[in-house]
N, C-alpha and C. Protein backbone atom coordinates (compact mmCIF):
# COMPACT_ATOMS: atom_id res chain seq x y z
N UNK A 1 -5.47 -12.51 -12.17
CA UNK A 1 -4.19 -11.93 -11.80
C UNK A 1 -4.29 -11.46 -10.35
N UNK A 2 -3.23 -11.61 -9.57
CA UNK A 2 -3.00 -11.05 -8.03
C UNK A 2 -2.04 -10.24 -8.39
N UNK A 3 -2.89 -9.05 -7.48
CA UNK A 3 -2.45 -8.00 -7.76
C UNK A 3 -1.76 -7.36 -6.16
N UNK A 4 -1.02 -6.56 -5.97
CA UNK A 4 -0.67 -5.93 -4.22
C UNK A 4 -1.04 -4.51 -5.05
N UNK A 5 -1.71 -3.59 -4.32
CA UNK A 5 -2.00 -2.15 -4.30
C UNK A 5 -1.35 -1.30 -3.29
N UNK A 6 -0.50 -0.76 -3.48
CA UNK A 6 0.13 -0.34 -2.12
C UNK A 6 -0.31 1.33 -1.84
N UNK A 7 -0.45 1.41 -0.75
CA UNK A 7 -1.68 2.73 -0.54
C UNK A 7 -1.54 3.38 0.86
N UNK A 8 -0.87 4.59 0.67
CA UNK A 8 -0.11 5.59 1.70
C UNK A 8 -1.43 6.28 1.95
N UNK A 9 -2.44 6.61 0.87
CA UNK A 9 -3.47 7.76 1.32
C UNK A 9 -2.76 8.71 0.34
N UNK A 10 -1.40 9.15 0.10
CA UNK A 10 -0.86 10.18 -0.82
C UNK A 10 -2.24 10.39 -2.01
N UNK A 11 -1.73 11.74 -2.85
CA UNK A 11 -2.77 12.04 -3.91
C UNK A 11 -2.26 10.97 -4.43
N UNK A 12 -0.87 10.47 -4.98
CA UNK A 12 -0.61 9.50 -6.03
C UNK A 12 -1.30 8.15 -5.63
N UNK A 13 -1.78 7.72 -4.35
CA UNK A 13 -2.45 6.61 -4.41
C UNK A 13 -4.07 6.27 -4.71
N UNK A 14 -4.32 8.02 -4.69
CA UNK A 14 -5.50 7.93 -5.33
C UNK A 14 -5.75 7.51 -6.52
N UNK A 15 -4.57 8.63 -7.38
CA UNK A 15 -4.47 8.94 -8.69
C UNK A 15 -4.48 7.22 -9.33
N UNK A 16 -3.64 6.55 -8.53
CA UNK A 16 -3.47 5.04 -8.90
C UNK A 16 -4.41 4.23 -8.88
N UNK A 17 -5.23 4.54 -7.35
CA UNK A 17 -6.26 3.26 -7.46
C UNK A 17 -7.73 3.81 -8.72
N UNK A 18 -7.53 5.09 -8.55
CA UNK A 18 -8.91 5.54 -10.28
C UNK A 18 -8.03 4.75 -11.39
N UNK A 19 -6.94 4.90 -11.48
CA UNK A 19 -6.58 4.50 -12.63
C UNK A 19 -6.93 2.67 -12.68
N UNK A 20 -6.73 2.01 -11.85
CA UNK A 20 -6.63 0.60 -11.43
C UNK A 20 -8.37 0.36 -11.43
N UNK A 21 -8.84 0.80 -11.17
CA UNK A 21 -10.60 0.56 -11.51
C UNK A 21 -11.18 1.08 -13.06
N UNK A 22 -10.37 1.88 -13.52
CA UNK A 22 -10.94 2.04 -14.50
C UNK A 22 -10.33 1.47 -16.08
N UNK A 23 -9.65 0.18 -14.97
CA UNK A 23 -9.03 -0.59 -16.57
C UNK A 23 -9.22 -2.04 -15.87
N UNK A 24 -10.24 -2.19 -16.51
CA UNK A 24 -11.15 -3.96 -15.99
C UNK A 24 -9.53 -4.75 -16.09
N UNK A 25 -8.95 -4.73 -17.29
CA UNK A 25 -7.88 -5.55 -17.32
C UNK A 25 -7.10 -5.75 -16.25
N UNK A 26 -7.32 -5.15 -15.03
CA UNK A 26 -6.41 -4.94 -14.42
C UNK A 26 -7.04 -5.46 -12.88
N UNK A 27 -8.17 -5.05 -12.91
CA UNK A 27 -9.28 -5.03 -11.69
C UNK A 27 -9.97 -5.87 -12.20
N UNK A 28 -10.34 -6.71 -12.75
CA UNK A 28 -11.38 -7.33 -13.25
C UNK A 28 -11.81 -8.30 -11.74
N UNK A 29 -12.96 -8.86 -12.82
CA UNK A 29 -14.10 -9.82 -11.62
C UNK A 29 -13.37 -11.29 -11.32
N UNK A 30 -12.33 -11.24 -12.25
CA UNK A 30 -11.81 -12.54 -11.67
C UNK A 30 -10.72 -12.20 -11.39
N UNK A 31 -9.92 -11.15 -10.91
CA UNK A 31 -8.57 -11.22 -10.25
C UNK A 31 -8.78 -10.50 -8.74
N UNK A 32 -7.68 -10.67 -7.98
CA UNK A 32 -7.24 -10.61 -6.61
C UNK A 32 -6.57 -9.10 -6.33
N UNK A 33 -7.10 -8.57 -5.87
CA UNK A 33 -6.67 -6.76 -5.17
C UNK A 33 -6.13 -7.57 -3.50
N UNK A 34 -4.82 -7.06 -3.20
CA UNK A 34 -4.56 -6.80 -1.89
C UNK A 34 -4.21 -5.62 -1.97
N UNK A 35 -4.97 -4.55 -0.98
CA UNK A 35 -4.08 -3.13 -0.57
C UNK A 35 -3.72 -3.66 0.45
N UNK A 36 -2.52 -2.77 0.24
CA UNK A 36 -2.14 -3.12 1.62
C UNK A 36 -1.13 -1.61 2.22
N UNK A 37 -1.17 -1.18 3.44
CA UNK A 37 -0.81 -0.21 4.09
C UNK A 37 0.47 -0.40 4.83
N UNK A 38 1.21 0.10 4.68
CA UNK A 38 1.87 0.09 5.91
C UNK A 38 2.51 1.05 6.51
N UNK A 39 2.55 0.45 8.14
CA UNK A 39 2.46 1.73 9.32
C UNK A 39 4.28 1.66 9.27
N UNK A 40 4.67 2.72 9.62
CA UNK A 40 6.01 2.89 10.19
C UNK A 40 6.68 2.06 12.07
N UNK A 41 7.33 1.54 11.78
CA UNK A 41 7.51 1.63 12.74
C UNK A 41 7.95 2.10 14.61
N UNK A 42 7.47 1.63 15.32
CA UNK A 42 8.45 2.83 16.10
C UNK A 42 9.29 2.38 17.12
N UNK A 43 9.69 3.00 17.57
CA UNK A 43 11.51 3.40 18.47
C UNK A 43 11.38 2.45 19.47
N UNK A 44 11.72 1.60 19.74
CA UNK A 44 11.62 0.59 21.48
C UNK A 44 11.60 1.34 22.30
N UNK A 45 11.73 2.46 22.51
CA UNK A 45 12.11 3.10 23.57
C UNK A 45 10.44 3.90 23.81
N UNK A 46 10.31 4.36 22.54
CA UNK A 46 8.80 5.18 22.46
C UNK A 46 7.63 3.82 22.68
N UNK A 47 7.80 2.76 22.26
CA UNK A 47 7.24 1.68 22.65
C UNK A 47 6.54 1.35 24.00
N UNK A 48 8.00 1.16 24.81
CA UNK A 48 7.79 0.80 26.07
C UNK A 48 7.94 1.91 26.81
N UNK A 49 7.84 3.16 26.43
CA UNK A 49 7.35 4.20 27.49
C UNK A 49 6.11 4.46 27.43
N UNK A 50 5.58 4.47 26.24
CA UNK A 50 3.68 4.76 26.04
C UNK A 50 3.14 3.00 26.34
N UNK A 51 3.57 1.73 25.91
CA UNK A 51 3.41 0.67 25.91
C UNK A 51 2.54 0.39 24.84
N UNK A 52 2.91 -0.87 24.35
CA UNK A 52 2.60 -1.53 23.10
C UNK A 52 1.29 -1.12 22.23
N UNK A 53 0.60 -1.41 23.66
CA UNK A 53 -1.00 -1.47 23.12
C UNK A 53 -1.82 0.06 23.09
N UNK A 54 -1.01 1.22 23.52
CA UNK A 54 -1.59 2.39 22.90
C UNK A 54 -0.22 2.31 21.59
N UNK A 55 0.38 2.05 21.51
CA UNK A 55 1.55 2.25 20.07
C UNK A 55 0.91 1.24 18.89
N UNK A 56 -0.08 -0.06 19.35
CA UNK A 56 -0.70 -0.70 18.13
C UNK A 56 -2.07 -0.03 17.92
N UNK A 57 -2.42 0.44 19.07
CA UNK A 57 -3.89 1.16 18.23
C UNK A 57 -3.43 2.82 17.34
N UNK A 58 -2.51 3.28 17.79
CA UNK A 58 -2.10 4.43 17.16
C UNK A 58 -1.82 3.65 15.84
N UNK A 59 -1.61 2.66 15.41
CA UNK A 59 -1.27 2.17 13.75
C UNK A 59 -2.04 1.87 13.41
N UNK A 60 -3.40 1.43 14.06
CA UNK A 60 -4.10 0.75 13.97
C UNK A 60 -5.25 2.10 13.51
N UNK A 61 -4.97 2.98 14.03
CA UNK A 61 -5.80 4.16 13.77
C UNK A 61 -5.49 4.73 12.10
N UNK A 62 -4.00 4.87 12.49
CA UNK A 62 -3.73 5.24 11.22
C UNK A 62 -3.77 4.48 9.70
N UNK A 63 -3.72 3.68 9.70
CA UNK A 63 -4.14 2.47 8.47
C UNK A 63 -5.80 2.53 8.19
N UNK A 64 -6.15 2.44 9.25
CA UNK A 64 -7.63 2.43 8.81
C UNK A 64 -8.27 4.40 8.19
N UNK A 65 -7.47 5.33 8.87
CA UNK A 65 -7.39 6.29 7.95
C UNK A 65 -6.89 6.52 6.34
N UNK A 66 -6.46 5.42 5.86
CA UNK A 66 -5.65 4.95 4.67
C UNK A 66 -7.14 4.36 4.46
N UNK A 67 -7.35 3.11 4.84
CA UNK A 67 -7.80 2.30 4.09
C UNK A 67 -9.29 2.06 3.81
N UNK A 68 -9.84 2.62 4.73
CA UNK A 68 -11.27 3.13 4.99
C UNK A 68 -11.75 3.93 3.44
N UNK A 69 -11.16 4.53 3.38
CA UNK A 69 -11.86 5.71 2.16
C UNK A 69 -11.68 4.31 0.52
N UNK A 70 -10.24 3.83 0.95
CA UNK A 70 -10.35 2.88 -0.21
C UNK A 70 -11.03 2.23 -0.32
N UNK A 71 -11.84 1.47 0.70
CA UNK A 71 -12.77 0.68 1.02
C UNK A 71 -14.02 1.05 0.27
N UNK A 72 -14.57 2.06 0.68
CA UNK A 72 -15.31 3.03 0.18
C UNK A 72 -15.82 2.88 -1.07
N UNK A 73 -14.37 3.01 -1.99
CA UNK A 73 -14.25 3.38 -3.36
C UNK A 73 -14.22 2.21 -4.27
N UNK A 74 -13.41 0.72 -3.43
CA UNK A 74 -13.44 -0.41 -4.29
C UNK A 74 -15.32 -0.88 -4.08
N UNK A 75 -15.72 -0.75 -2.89
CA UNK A 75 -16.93 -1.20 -2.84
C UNK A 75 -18.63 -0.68 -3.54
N UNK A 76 -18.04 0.66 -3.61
CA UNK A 76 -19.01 1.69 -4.99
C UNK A 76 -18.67 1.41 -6.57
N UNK A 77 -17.34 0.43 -6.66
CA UNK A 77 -17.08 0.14 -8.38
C UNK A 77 -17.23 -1.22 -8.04
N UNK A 78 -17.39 -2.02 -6.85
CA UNK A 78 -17.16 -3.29 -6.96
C UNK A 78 -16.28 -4.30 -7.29
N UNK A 79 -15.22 -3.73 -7.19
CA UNK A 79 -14.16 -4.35 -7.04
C UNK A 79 -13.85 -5.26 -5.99
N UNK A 80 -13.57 -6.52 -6.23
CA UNK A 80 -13.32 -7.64 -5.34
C UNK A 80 -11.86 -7.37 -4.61
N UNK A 81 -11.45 -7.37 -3.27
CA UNK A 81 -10.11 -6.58 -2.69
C UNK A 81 -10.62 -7.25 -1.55
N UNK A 82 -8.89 -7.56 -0.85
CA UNK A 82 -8.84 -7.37 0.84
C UNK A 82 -8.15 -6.72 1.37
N UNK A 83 -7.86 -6.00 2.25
CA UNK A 83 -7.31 -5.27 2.76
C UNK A 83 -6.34 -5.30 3.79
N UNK A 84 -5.25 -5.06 4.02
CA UNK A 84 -3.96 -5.83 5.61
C UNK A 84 -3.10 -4.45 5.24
N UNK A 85 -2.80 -4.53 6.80
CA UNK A 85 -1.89 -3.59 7.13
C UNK A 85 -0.54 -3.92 7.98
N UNK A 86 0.61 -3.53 7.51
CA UNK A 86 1.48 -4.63 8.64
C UNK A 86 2.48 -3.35 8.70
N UNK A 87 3.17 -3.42 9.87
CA UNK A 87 4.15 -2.36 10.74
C UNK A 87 5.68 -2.54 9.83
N UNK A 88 6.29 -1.87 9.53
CA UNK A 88 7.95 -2.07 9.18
C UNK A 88 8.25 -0.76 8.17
N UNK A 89 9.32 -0.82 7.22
CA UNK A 89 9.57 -0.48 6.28
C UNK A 89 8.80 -0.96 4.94
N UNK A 90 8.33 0.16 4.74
CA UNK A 90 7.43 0.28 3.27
C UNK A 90 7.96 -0.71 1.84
N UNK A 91 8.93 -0.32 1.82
CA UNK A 91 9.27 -1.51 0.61
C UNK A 91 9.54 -2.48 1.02
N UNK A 92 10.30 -2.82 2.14
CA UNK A 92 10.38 -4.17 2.06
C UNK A 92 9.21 -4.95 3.15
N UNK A 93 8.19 -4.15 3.50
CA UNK A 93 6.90 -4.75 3.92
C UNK A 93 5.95 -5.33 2.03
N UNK A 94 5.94 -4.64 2.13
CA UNK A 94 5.49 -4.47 0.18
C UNK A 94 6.35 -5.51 -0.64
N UNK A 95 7.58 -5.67 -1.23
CA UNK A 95 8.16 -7.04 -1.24
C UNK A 95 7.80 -8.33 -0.62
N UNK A 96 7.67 -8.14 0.74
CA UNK A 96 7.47 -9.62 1.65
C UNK A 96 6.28 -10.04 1.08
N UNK A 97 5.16 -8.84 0.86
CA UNK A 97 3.89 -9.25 0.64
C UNK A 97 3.75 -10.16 -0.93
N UNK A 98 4.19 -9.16 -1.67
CA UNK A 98 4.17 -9.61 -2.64
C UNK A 98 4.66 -10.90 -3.40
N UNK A 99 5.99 -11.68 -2.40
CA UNK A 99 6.56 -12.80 -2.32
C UNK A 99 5.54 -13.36 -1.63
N UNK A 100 5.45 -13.50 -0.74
CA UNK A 100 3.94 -14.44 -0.44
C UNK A 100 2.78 -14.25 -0.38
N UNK A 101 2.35 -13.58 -0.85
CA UNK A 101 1.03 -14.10 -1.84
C UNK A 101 0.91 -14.23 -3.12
N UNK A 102 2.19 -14.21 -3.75
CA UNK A 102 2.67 -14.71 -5.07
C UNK A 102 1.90 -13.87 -5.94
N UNK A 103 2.03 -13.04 -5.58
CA UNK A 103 1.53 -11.70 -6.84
C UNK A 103 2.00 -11.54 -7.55
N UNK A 104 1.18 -11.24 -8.97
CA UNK A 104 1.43 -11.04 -10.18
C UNK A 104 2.35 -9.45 -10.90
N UNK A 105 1.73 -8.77 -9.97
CA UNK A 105 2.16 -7.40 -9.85
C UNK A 105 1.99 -6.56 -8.69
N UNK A 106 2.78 -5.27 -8.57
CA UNK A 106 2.64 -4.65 -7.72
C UNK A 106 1.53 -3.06 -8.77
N UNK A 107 0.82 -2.34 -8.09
CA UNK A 107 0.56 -1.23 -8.28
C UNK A 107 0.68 -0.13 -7.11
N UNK A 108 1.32 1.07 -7.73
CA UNK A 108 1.30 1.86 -6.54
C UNK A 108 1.32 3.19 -7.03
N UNK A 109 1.55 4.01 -6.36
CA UNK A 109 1.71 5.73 -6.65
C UNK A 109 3.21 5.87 -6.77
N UNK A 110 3.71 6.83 -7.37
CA UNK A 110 5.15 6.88 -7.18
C UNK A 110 5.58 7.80 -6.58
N UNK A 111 5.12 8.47 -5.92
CA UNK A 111 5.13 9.59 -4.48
C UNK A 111 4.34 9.26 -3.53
N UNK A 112 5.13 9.28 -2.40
CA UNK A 112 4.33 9.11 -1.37
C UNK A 112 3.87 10.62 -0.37
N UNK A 113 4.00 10.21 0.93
CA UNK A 113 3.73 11.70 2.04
C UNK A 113 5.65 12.08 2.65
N UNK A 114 6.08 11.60 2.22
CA UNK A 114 7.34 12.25 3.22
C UNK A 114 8.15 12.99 2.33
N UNK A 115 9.09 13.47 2.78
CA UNK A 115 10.03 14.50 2.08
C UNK A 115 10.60 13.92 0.66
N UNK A 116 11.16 12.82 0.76
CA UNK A 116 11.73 12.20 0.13
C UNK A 116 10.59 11.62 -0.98
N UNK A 117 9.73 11.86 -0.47
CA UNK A 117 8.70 11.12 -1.58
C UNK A 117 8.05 12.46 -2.57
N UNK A 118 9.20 13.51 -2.42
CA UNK A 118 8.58 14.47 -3.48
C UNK A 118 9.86 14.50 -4.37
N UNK A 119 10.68 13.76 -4.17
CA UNK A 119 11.83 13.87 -5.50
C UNK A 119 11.56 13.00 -6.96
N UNK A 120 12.06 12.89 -7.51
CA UNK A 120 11.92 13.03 -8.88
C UNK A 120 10.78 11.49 -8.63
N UNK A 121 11.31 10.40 -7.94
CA UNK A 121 10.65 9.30 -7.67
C UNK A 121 11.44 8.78 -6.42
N UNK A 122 9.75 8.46 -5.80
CA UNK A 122 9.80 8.42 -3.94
C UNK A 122 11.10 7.06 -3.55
N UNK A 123 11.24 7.34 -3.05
CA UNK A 123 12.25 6.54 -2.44
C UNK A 123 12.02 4.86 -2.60
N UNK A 124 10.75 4.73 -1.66
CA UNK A 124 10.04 3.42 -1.76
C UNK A 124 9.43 2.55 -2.89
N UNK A 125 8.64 3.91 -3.83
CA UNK A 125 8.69 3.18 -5.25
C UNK A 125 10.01 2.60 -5.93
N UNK A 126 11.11 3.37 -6.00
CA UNK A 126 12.37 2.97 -6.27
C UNK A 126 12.89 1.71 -5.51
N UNK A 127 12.57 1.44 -4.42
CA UNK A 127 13.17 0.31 -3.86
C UNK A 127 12.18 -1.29 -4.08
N UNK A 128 10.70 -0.53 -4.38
CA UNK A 128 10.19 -1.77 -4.90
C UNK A 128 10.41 -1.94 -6.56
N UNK A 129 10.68 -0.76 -7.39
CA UNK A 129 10.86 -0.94 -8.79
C UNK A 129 12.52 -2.00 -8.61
N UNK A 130 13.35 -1.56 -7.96
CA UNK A 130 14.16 -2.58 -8.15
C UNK A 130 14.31 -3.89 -7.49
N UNK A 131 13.46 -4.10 -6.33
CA UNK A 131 13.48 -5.47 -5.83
C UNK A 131 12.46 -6.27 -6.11
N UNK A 132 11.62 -5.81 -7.05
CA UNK A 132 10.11 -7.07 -7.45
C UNK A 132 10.78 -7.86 -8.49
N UNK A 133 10.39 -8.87 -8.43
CA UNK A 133 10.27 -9.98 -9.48
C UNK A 133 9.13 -10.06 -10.33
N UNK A 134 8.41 -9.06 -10.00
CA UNK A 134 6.98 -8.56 -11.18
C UNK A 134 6.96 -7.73 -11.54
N UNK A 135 6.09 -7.35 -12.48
CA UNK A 135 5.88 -5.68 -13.00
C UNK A 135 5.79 -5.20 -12.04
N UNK A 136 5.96 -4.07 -11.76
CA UNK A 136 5.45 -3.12 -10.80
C UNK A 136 4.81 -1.39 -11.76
N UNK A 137 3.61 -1.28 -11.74
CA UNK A 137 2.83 -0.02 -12.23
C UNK A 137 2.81 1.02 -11.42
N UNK A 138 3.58 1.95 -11.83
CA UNK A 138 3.80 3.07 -11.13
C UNK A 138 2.69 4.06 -11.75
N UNK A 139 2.05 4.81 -10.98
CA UNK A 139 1.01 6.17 -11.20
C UNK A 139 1.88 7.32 -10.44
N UNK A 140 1.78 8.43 -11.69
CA UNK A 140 2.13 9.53 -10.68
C UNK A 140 0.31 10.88 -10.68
């Protein structure tokens, strides 16, 4: 099974990826983990006043603060995973992914870090619970 892991760093993406290692069915030795991160984008204007290439290592910083510790954690249970990070809007970066690489499911946290991601259910989980064409496993 191909799986997308989607992974803010929030507690809920912790809470998700323990849960996702500790059910072989899900993680097993023969299926496909993509986490995948994604950075926000920013303003053209904030862009080309700092310029591109300090605005891609600032994402570039921040993803690998995400994804580093996961790294960590799939590689101490052994879990087979790759890891990508891509710039836009969270759900529909997370959709695109999941349409091409033809994933089986999505897993994620259902709170994220922003305001909105402390209501009843985060914004972004909601926008991928209704635009996947797969299960999508929500952890809170």
């Amino acid at each position: 099974m191909k799986i997308v892991f989607a992974a803010d760093g929030s507690s809920c993406t912790k809470k998700a990826l323990a849960f996702l290692v500790t059910h072989e069915n899900l993680a097993g030795p023969d299926d496909e983990l993509l986490v995948l991160n994604v950075q926000p984008a920013m303003p053209p204007r904030v862009r080309s006043a700092v310029g591109a290439e300090i605005v891609t290592g600032f994402q570039t910083e921040e993803a690998e603060k995400v994804l580093a510790p996961i790294r960590r954690f799939l590689d101490k249970h052994q879990i087979r995973y790759r890891c990508d990070w891509q710039v836009g809007h969270a759900a529909e970066q997370i959709l695109r992914t999941v349409a091409r690489s033809k994933a089986h499911m999505v897993v994620m946290g259902t709170h994220g870090h922003g305001a909105l991601g402390r209501a009843l259910m985060g914004s972004v989980a909601q926008k991928v619970v209704t635009g996947a064409e797969v299960p999508v496993l929500l952890i809170k």
